[in-house]
N, C-alpha and C. Protein backbone atom coordinates (compact mmCIF):
# COMPACT_ATOMS: atom_id res chain seq x y z
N UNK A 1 0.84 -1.19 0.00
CA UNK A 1 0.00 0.00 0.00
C UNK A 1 0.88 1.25 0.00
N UNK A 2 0.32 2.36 -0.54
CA UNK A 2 1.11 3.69 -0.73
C UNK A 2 0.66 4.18 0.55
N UNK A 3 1.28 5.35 0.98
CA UNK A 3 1.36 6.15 1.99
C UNK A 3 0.01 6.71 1.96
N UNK A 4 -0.79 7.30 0.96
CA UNK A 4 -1.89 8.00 0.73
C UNK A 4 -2.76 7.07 1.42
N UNK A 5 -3.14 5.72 0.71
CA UNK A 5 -3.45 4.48 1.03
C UNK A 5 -3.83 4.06 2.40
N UNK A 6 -2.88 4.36 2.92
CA UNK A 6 -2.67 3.94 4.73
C UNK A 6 -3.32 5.51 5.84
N UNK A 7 -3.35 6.40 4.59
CA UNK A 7 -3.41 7.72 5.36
C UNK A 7 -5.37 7.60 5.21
N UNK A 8 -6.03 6.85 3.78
CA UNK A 8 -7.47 7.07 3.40
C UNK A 8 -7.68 6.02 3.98
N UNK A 9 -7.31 4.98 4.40
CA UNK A 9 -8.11 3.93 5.30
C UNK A 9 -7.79 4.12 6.78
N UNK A 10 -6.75 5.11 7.74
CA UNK A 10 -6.37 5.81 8.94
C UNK A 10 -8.14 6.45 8.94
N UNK A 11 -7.92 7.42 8.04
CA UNK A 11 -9.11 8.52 8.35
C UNK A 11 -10.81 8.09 7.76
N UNK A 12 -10.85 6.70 7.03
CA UNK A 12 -12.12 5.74 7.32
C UNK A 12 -12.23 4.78 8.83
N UNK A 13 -11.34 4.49 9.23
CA UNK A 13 -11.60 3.65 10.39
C UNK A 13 -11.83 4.89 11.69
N UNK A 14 -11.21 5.78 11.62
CA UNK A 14 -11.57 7.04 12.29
C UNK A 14 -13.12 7.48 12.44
N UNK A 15 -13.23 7.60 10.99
CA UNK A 15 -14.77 7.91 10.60
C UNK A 15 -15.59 7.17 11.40
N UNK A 16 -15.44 5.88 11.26
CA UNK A 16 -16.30 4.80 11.45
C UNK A 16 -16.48 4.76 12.74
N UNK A 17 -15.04 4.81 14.07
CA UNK A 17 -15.11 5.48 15.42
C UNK A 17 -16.48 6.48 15.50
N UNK A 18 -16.19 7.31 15.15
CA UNK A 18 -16.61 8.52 15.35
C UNK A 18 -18.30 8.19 14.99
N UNK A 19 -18.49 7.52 14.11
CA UNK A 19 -19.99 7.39 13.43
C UNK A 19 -20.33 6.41 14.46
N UNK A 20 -20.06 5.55 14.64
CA UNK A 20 -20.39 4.17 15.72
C UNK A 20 -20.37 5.36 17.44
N UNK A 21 -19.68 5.89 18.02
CA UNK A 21 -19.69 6.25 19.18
C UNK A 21 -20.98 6.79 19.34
N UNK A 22 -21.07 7.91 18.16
CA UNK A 22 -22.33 8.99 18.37
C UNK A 22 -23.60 8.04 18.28
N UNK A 23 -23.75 6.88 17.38
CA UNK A 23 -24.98 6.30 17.10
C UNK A 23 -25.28 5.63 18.76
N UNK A 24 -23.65 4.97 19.06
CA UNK A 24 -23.96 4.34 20.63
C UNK A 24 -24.50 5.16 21.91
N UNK A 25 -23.93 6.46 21.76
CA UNK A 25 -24.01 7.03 22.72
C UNK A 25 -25.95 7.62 23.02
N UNK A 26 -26.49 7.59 21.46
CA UNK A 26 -28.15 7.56 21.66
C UNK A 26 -28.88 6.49 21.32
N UNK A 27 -28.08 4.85 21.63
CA UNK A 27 -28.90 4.11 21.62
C UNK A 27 -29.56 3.99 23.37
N UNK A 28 -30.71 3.43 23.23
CA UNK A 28 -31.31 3.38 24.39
C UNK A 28 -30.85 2.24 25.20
N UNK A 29 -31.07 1.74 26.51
CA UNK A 29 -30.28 0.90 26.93
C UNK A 29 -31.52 -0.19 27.05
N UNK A 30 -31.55 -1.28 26.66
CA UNK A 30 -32.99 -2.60 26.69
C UNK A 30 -32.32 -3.25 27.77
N UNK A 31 -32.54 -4.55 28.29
CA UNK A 31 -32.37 -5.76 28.76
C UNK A 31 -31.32 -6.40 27.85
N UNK A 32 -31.46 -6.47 26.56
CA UNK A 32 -30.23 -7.13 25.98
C UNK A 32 -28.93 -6.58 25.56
N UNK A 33 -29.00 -5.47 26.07
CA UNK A 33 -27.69 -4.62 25.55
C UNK A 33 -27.08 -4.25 27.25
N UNK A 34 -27.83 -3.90 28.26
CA UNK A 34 -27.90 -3.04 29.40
C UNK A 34 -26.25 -3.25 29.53
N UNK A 35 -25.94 -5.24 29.78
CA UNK A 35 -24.37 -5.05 30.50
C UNK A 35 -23.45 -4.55 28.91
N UNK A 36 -23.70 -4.75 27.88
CA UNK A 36 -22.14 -4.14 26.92
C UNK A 36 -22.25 -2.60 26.52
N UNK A 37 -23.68 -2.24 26.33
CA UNK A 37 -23.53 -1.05 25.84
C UNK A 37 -22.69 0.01 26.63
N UNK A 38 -22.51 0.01 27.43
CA UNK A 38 -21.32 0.93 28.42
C UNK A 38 -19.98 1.01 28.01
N UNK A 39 -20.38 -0.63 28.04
CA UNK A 39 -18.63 -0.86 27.91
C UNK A 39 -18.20 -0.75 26.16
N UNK A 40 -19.11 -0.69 25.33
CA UNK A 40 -18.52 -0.37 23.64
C UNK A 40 -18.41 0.93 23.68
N UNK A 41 -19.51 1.74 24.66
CA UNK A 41 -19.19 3.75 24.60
C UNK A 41 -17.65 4.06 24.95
N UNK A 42 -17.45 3.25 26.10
CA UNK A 42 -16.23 3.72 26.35
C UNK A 42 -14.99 3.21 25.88
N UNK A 43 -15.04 1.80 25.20
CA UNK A 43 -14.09 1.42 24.30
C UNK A 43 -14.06 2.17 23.19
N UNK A 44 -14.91 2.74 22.49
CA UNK A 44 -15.06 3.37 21.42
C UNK A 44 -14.47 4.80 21.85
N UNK A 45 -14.75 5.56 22.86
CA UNK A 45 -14.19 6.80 23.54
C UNK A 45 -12.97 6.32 23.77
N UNK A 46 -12.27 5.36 24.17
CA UNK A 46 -10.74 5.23 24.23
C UNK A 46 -9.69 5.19 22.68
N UNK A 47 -10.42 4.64 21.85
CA UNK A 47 -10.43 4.60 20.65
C UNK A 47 -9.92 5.72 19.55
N UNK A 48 -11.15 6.49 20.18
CA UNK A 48 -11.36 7.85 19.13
C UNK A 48 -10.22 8.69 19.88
N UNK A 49 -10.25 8.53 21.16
CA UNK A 49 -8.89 9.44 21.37
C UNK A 49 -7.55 8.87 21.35
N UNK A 50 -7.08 8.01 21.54
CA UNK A 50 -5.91 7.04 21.07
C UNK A 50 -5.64 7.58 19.58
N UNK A 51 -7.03 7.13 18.71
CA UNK A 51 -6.59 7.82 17.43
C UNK A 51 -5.99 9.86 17.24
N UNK A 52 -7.24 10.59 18.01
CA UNK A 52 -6.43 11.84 17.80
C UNK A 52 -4.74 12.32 18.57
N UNK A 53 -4.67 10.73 19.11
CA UNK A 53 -3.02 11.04 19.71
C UNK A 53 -2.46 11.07 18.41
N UNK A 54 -2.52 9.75 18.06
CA UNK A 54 -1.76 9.13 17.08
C UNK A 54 -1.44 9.81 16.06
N UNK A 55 -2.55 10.26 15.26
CA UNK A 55 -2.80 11.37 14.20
C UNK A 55 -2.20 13.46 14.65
N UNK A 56 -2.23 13.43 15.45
CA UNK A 56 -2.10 14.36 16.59
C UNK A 56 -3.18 15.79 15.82
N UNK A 57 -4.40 15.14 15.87
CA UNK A 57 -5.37 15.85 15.83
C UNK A 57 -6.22 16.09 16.89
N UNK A 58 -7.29 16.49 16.93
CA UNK A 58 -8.65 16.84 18.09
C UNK A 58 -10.20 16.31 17.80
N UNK A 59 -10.00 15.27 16.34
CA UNK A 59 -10.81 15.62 15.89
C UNK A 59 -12.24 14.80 16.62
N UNK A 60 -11.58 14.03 17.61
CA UNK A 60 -12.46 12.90 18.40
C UNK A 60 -13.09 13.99 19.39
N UNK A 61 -11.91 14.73 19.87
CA UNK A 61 -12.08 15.41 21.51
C UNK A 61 -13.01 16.13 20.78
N UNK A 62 -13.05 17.20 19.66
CA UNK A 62 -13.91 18.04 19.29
C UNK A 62 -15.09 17.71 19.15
N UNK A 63 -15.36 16.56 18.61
CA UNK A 63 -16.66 15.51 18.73
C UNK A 63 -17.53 15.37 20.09
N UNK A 64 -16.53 14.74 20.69
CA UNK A 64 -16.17 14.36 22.21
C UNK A 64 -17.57 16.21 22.62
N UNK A 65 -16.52 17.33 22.83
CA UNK A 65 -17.05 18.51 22.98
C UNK A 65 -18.52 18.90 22.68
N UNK A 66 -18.59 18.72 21.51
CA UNK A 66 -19.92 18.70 20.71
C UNK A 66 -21.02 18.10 20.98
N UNK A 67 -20.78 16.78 21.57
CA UNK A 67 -21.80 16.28 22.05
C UNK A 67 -22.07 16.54 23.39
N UNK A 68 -20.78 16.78 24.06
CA UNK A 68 -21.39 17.49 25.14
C UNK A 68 -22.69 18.59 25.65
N UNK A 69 -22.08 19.50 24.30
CA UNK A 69 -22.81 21.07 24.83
C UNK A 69 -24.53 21.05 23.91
N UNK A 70 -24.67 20.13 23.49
CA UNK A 70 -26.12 19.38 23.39
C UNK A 70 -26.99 19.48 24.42
């Protein structure tokens, strides 16, 4: 793979963080989800920021922010 390559599938698996957290974070909690859904928000929140280390962007925390002030 080329550098570009590794840089457009970096910033799809990012995406996909970022799209998966927000959808988790307003799913409702049932009986069949109650014990994991916690624990994928916050794997997914360790995730998205691990990645803006890595990348040395904000673009999780800014997310992160955003959904806060909701």
């Amino acid at each position: 793979m080329k550098d570009r390559e590794y840089k457009d599938a970096w910033n799809e698996m990012k995406l996909d963080v970022m799209i998966d957290y927000t959808r988790l974070i307003h799913t409702e909690e049932t009986p069949s989800n109650i014990e994991t859904l916690p624990g994928r928000v916050e794997q997914l929140k360790d995730i998205g920021k691990y990645m803006d280390m890595k990348d040395n962007t904000n673009e999780f925390r800014n997310l992160l922010s955003d959904l806060e002030d909701d």
